[in-house]
PDB file of N, CA and C in Angstrom:
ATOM      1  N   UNK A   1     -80.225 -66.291 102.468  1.00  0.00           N
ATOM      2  CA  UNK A   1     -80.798 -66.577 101.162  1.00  0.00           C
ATOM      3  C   UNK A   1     -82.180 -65.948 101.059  1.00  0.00           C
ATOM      4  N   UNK A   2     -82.588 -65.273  99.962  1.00  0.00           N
ATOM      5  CA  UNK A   2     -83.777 -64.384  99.678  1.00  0.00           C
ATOM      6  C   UNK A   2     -85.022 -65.349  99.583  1.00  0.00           C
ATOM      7  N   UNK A   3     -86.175 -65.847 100.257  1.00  0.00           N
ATOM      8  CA  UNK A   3     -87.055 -66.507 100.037  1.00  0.00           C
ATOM      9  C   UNK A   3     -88.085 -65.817  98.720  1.00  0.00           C
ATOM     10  N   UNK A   4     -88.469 -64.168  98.460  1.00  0.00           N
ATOM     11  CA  UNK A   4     -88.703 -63.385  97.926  1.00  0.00           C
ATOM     12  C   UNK A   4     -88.953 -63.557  96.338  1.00  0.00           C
ATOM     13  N   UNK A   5     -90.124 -63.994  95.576  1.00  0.00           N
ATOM     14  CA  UNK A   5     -90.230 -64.556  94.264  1.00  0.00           C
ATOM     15  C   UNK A   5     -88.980 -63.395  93.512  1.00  0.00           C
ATOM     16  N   UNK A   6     -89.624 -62.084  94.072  1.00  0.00           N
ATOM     17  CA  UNK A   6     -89.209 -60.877  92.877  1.00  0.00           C
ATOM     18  C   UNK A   6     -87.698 -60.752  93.363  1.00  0.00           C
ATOM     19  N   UNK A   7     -87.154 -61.217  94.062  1.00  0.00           N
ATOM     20  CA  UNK A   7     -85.756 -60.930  94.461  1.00  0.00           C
ATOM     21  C   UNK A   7     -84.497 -61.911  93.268  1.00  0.00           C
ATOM     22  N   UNK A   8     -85.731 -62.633  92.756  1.00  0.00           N
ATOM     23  CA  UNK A   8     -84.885 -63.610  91.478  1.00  0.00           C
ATOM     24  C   UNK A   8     -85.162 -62.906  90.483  1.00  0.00           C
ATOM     25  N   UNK A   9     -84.097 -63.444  89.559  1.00  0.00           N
ATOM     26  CA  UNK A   9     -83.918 -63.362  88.245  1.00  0.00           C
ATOM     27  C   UNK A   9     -84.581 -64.403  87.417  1.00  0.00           C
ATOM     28  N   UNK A  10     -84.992 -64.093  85.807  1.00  0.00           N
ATOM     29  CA  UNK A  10     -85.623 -65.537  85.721  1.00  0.00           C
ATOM     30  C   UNK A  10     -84.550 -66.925  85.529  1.00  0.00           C
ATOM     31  N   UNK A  11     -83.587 -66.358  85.210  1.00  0.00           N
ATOM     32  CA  UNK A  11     -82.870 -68.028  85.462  1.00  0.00           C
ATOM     33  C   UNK A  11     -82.767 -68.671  86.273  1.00  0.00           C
ATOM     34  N   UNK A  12     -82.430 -67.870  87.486  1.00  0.00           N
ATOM     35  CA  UNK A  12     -82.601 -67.838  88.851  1.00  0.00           C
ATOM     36  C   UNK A  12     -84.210 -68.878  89.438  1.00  0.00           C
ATOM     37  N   UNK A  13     -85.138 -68.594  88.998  1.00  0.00           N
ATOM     38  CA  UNK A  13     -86.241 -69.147  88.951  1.00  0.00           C
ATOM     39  C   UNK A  13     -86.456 -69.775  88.434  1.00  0.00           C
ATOM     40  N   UNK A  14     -85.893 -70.328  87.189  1.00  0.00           N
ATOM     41  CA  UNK A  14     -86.204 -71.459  86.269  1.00  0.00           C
ATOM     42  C   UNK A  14     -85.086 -72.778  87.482  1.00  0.00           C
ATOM     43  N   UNK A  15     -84.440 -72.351  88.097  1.00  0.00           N
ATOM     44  CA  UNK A  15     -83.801 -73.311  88.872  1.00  0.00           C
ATOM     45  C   UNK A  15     -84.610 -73.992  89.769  1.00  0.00           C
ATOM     46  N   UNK A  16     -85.739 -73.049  90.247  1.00  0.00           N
ATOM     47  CA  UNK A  16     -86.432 -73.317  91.398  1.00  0.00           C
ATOM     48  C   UNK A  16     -87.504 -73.961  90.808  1.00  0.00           C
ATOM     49  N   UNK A  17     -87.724 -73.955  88.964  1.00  0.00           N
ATOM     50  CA  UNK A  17     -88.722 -74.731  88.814  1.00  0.00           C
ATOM     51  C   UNK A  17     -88.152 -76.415  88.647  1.00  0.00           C
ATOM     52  N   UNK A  18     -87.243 -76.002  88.189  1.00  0.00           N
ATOM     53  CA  UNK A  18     -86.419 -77.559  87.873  1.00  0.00           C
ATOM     54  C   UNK A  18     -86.197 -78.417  89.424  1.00  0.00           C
ATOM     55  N   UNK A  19     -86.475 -77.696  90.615  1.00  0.00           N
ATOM     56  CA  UNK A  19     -85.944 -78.114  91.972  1.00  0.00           C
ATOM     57  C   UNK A  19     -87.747 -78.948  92.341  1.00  0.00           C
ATOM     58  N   UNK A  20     -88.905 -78.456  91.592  1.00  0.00           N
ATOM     59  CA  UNK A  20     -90.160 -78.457  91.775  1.00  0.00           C
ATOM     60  C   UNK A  20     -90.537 -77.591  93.009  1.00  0.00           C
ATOM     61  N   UNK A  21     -90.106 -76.899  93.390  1.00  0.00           N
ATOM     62  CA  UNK A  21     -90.260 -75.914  94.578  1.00  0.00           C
ATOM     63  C   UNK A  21     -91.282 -75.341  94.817  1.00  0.00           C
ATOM     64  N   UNK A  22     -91.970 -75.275  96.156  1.00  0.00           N
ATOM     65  CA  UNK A  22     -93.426 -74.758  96.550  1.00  0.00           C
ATOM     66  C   UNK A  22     -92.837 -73.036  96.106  1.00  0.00           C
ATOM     67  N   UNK A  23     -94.360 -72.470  95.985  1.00  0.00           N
ATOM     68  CA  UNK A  23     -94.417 -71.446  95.821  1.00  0.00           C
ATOM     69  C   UNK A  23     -95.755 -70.544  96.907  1.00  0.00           C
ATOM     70  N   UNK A  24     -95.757 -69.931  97.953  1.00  0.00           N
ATOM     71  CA  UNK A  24     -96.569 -69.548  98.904  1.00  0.00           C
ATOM     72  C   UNK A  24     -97.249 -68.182  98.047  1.00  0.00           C
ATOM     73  N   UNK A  25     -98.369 -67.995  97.751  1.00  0.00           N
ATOM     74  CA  UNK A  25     -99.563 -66.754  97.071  1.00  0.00           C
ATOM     75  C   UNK A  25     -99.852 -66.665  98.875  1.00  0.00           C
ATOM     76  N   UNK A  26     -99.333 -65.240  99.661  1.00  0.00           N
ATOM     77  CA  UNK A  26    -100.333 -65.205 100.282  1.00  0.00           C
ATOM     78  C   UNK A  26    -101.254 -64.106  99.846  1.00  0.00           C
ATOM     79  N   UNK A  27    -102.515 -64.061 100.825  1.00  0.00           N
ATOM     80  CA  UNK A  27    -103.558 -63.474 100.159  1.00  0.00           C
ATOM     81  C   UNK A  27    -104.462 -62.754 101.397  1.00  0.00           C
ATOM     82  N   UNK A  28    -104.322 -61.112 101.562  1.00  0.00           N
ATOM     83  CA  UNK A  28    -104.924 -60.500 102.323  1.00  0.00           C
ATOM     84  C   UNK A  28    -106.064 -59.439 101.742  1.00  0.00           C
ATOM     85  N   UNK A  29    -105.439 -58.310 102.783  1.00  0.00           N
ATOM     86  CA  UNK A  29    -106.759 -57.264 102.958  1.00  0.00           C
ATOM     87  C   UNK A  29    -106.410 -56.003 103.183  1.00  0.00           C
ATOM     88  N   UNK A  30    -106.752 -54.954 102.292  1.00  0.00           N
ATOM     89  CA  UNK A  30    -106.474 -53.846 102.919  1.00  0.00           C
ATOM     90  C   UNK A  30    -107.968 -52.888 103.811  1.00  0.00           C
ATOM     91  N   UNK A  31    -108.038 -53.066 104.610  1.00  0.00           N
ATOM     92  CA  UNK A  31    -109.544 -52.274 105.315  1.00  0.00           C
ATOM     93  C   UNK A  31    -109.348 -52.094 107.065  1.00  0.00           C
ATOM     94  N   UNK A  32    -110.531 -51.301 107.277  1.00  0.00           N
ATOM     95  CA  UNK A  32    -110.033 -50.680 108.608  1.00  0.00           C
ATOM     96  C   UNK A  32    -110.031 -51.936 109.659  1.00  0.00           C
ATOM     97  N   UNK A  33    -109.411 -51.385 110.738  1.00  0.00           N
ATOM     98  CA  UNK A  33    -109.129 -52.208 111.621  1.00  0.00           C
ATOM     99  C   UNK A  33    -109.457 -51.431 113.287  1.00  0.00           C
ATOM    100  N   UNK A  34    -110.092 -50.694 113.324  1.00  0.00           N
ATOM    101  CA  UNK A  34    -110.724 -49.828 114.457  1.00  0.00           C
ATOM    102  C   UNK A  34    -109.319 -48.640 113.779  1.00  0.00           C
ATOM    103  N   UNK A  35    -109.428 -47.399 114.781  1.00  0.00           N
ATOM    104  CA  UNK A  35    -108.458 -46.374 114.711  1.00  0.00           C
ATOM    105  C   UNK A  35    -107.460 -46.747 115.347  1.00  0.00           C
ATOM    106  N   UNK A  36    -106.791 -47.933 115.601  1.00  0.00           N
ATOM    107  CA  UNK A  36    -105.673 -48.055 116.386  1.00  0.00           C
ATOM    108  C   UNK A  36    -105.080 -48.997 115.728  1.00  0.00           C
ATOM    109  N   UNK A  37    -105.062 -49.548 114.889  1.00  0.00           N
ATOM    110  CA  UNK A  37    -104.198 -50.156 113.517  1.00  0.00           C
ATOM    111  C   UNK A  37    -104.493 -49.732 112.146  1.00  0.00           C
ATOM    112  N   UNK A  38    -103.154 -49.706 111.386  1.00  0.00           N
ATOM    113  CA  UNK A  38    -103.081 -49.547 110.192  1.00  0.00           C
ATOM    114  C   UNK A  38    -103.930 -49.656 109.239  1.00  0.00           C
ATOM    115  N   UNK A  39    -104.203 -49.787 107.955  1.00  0.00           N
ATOM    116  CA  UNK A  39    -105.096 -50.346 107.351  1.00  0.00           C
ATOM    117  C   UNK A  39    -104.473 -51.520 106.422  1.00  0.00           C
ATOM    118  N   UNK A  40    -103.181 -51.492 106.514  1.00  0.00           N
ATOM    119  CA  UNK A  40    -102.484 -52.576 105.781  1.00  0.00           C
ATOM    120  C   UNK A  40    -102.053 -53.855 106.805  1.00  0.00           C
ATOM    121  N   UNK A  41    -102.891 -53.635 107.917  1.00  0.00           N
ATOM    122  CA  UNK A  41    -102.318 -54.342 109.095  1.00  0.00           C
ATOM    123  C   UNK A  41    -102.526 -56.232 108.513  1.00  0.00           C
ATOM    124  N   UNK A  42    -103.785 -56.818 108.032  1.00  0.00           N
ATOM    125  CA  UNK A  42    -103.918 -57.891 107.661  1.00  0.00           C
ATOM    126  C   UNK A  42    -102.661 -58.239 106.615  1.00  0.00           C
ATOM    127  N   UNK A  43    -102.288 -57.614 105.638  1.00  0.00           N
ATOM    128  CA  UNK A  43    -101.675 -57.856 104.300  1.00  0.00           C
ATOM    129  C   UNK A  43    -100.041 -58.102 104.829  1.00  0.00           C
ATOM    130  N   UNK A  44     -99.778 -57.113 106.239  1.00  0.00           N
ATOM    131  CA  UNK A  44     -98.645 -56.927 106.549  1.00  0.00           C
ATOM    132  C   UNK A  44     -98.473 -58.055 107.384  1.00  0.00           C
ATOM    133  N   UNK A  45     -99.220 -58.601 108.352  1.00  0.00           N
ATOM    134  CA  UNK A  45     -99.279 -60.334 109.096  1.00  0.00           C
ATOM    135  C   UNK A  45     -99.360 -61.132 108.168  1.00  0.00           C
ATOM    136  N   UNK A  46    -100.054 -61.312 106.905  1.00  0.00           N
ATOM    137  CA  UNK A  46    -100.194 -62.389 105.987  1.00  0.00           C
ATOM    138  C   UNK A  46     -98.592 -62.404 105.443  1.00  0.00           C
ATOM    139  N   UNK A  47     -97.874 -61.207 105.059  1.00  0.00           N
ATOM    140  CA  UNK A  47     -96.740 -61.199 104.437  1.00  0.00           C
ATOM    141  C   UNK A  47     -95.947 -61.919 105.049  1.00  0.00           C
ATOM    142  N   UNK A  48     -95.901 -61.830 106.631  1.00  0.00           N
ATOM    143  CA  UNK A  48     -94.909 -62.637 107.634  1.00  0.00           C
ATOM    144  C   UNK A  48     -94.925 -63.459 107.634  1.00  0.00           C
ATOM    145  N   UNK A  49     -96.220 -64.141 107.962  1.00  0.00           N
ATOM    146  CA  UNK A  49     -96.732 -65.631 108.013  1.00  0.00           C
ATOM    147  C   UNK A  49     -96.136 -66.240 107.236  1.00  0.00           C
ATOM    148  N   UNK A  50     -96.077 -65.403 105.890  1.00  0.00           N
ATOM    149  CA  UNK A  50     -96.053 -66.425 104.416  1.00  0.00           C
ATOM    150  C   UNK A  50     -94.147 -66.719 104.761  1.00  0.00           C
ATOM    151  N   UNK A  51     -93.711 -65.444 104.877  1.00  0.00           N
ATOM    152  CA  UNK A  51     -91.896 -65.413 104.627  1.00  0.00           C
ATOM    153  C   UNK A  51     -91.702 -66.470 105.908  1.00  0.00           C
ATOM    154  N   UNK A  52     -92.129 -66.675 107.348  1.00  0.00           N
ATOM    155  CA  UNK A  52     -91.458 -67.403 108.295  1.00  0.00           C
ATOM    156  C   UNK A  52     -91.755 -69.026 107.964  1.00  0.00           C
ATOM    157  N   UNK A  53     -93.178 -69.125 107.215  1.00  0.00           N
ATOM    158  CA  UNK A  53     -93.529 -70.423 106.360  1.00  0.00           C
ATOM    159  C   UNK A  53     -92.448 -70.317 105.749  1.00  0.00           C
ATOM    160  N   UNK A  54     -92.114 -69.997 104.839  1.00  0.00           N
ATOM    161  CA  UNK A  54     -91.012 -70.581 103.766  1.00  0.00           C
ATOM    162  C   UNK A  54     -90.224 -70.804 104.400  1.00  0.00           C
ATOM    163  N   UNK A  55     -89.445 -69.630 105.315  1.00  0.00           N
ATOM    164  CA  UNK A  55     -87.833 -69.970 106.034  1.00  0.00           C
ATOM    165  C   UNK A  55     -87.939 -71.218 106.757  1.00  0.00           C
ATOM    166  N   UNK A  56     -89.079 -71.794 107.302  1.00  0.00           N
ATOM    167  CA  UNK A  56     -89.078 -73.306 108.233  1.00  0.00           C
ATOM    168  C   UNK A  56     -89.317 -74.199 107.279  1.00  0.00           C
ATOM    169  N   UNK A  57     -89.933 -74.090 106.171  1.00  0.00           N
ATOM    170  CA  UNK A  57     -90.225 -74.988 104.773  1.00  0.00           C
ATOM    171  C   UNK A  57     -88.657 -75.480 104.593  1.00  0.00           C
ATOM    172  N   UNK A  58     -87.930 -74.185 104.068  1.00  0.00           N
ATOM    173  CA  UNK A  58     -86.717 -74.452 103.424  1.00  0.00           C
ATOM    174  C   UNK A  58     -85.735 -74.926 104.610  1.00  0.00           C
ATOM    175  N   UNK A  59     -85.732 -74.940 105.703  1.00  0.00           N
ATOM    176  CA  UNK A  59     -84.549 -74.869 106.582  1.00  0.00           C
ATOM    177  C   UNK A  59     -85.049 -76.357 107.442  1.00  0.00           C
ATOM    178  N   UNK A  60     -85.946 -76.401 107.664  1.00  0.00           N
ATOM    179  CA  UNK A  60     -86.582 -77.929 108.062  1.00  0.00           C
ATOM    180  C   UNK A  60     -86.612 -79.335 107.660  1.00  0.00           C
ATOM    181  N   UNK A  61     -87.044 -79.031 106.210  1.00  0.00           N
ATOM    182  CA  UNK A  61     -88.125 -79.790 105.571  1.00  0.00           C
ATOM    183  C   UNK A  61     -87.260 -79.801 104.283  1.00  0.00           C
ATOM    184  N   UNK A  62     -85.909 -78.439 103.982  1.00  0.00           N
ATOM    185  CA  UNK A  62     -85.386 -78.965 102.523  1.00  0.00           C
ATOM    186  C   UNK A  62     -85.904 -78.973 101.706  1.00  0.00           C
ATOM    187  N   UNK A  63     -87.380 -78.020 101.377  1.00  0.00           N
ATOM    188  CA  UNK A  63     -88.176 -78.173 100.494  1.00  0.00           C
ATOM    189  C   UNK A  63     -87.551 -76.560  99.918  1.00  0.00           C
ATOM    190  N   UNK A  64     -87.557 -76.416  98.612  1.00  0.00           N
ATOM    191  CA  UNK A  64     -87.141 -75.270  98.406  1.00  0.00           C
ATOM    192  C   UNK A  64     -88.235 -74.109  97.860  1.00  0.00           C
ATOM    193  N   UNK A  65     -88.822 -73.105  98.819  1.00  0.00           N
ATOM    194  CA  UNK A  65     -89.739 -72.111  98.650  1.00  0.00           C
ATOM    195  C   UNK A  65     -89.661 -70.982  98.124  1.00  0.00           C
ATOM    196  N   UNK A  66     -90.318 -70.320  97.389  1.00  0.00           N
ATOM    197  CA  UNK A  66     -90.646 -69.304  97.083  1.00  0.00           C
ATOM    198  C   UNK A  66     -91.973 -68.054  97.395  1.00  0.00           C
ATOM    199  N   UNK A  67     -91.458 -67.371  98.082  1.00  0.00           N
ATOM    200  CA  UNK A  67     -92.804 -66.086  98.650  1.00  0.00           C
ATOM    201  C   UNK A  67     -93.309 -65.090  97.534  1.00  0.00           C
ATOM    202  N   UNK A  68     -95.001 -65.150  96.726  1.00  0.00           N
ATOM    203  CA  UNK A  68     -95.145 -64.165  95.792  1.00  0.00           C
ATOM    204  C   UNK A  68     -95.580 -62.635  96.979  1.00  0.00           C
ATOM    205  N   UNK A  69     -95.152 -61.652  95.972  1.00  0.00           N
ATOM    206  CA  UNK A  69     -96.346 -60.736  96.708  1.00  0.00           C
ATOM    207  C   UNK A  69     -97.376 -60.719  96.950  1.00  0.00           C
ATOM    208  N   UNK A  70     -97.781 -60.215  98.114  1.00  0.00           N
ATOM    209  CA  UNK A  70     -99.127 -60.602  98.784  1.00  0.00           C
ATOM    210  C   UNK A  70    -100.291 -59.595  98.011  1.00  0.00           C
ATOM    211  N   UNK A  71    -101.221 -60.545  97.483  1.00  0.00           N
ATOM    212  CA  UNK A  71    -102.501 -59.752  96.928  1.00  0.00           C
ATOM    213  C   UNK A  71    -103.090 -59.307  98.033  1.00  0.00           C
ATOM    214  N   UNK A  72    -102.904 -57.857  98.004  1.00  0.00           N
ATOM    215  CA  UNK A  72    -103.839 -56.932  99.531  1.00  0.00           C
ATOM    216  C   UNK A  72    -104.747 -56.458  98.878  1.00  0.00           C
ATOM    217  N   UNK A  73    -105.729 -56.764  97.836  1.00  0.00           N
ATOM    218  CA  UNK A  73    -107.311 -56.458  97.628  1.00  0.00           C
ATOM    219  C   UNK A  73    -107.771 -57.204  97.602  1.00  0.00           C
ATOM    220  N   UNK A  74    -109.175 -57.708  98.363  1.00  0.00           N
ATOM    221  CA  UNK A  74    -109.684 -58.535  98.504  1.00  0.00           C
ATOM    222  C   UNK A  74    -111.208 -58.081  98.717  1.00  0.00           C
ATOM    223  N   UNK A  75    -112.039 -59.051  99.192  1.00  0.00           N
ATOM    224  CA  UNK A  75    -113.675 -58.705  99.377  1.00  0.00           C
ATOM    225  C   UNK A  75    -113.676 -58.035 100.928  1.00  0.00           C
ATOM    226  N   UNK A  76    -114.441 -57.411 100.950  1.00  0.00           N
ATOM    227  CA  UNK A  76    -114.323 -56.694 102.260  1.00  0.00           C
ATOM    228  C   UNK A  76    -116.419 -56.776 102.121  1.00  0.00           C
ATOM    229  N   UNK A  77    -117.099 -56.358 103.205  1.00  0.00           N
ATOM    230  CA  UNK A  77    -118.586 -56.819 102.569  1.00  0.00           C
ATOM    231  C   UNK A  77    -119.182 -54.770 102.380  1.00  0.00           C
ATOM    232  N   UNK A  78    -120.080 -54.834 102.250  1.00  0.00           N
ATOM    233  CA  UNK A  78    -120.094 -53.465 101.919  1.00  0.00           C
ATOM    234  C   UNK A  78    -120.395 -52.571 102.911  1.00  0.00           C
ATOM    235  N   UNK A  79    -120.704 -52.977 104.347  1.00  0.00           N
ATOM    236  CA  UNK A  79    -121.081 -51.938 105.637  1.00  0.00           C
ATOM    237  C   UNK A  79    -119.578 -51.713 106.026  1.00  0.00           C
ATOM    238  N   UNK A  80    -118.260 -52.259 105.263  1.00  0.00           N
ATOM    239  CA  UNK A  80    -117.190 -51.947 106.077  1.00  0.00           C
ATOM    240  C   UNK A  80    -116.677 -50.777 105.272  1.00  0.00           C
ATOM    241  N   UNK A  81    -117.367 -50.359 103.895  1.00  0.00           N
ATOM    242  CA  UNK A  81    -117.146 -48.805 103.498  1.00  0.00           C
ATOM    243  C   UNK A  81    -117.022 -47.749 104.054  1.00  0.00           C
ATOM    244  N   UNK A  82    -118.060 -47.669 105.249  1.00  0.00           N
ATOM    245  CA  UNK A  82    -118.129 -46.638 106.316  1.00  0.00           C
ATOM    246  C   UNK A  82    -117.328 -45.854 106.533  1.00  0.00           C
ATOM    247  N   UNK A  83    -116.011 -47.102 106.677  1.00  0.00           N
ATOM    248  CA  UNK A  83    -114.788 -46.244 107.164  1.00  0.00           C
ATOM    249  C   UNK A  83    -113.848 -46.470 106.071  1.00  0.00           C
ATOM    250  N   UNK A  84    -113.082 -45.180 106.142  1.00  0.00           N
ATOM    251  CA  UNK A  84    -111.954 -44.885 104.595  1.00  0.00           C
ATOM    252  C   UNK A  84    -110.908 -45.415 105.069  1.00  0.00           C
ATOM    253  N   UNK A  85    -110.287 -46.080 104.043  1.00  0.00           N
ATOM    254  CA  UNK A  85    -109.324 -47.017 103.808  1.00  0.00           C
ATOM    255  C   UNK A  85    -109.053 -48.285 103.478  1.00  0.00           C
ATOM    256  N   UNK A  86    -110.793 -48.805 103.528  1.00  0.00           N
ATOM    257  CA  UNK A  86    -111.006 -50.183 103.022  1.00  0.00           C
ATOM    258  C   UNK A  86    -111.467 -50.169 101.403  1.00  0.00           C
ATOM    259  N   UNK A  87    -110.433 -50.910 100.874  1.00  0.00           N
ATOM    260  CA  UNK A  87    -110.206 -51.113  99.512  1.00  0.00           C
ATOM    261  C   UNK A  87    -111.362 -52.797  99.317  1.00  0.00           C
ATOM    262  N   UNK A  88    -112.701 -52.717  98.705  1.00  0.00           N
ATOM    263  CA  UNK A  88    -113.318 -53.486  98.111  1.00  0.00           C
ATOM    264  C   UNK A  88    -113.326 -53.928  97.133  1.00  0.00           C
ATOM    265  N   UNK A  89    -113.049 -55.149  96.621  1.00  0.00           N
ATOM    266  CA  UNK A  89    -112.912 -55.750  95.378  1.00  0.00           C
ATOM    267  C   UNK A  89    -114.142 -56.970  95.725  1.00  0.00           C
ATOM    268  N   UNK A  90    -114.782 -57.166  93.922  1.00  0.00           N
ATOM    269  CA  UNK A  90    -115.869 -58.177  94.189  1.00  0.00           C
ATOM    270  C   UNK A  90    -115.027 -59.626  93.912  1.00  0.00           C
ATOM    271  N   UNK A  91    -115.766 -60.153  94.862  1.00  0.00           N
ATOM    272  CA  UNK A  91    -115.210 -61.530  95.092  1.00  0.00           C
ATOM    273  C   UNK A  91    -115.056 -62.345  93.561  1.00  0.00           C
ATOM    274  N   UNK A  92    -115.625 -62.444  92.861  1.00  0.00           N
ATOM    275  CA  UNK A  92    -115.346 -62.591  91.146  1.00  0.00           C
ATOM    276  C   UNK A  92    -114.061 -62.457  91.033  1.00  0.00           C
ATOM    277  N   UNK A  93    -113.813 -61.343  91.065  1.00  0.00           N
ATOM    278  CA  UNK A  93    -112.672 -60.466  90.685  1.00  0.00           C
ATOM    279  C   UNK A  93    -111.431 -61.311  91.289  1.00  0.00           C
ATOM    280  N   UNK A  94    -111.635 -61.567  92.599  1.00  0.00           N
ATOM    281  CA  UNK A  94    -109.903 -61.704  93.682  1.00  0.00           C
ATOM    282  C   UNK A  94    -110.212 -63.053  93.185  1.00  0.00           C
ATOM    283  N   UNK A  95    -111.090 -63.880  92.959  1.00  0.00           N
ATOM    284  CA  UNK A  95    -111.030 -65.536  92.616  1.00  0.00           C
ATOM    285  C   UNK A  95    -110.298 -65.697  91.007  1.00  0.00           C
ATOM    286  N   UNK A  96    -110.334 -64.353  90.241  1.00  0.00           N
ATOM    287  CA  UNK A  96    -110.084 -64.525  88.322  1.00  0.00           C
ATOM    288  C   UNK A  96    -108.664 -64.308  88.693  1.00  0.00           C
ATOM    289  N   UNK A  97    -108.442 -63.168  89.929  1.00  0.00           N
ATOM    290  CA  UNK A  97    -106.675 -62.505  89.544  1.00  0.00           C
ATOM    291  C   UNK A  97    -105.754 -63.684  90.457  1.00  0.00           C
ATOM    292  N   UNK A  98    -106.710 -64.323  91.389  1.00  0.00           N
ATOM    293  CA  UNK A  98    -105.437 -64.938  92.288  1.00  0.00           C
ATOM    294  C   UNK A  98    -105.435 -66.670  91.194  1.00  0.00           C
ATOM    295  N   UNK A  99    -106.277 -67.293  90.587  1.00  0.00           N
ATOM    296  CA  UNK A  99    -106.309 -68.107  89.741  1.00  0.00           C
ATOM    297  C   UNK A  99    -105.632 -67.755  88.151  1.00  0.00           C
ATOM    298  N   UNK A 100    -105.644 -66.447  88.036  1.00  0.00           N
ATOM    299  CA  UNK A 100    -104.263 -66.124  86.563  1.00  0.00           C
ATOM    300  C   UNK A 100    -102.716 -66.197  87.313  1.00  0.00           C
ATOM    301  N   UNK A 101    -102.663 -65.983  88.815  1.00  0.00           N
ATOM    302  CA  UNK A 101    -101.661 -66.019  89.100  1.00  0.00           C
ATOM    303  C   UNK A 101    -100.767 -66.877  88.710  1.00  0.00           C
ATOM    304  N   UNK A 102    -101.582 -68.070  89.635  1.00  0.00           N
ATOM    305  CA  UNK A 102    -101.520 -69.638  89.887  1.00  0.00           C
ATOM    306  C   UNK A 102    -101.164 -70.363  88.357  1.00  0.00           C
ATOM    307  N   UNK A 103    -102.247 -70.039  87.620  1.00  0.00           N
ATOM    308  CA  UNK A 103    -102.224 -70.503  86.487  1.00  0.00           C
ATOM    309  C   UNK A 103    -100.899 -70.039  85.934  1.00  0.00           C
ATOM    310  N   UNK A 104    -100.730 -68.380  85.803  1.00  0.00           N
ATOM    311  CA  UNK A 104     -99.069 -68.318  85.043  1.00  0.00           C
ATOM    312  C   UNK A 104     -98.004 -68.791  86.057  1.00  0.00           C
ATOM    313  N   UNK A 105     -97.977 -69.539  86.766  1.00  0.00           N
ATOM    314  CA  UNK A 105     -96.737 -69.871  87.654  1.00  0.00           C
ATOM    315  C   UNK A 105     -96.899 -71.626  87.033  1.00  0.00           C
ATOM    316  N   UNK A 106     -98.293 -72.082  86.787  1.00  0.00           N
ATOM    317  CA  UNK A 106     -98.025 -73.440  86.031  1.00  0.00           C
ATOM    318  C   UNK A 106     -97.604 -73.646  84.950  1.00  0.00           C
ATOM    319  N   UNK A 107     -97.542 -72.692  84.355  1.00  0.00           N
ATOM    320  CA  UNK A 107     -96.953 -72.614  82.613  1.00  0.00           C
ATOM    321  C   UNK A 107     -95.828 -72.678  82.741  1.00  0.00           C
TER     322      UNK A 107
END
C-alpha cells in the first residue's frame, strides 16, 4: 500500500480525511555536506525517516498515514554559501510556505 500523499487521487484522499489520518510534512535541506556527500543528502534521510514513520504508524498502531513531499529549502546561515549547492531560503519564508501547507491540508 502507497504511504505517498501524491500517489492518491483526491477521492482517494478524501477517504483518508474521513479515516482522520495523520499526515507526516517532513522538512529538510538542500546544502553541502563536506565533498563526500550529496547535497540532497539531509532531504533524502528526512524522506526515509518520514516513509518508515508512516509504514510503523500504519502497520503498528492502525493509524492511517500519509507522507507529503519533503520541503528541501530551508535556512541554511550565510557562511555556508561558500560552498555551491547550498540552496538558502530566509527563515520567514520556510515558516509562511510550510504553515500554507498545513493550513491547506486543514481546509
Amino acid at each position: 500500500m502507497p504511504i505517498n500523499f501524491m500517489d492518491y487521487t483526491w477521492p482517494e484522499i478524501q477517504e483518508y480525511i474521513k479515516k482522520n489520518s495523520l499526515v507526516i510534512l517532513p522538512v529538510a535541506q538542500v546544502e553541502e555536506h563536506g565533498p563526500h556527500l550529496p547535497v540532497g543528502c539531509d532531504t533524502f534521510i528526512g524522506t526515509k525517516i518520514a516513509e518508515l514513520v508512516s509504514q510503523e504508524i500504519n502497520e503498528k498502531k492502525n493509524i492511517p498515514t500519509l507522507v507529503m513531499p519533503t520541503v528541501w529549502a530551508g535556512y541554511s546561515p550565510k557562511k555556508m554559501m561558500k560552498w555551491p549547492g547550498t540552496v538558502r531560503i530566509k527563515i520567514e519564508t520556510v515558516c509562511e510556505y510550510v504553515h500554507d501547507i498545513i493550513a491547506s491540508l486543514c481546509e
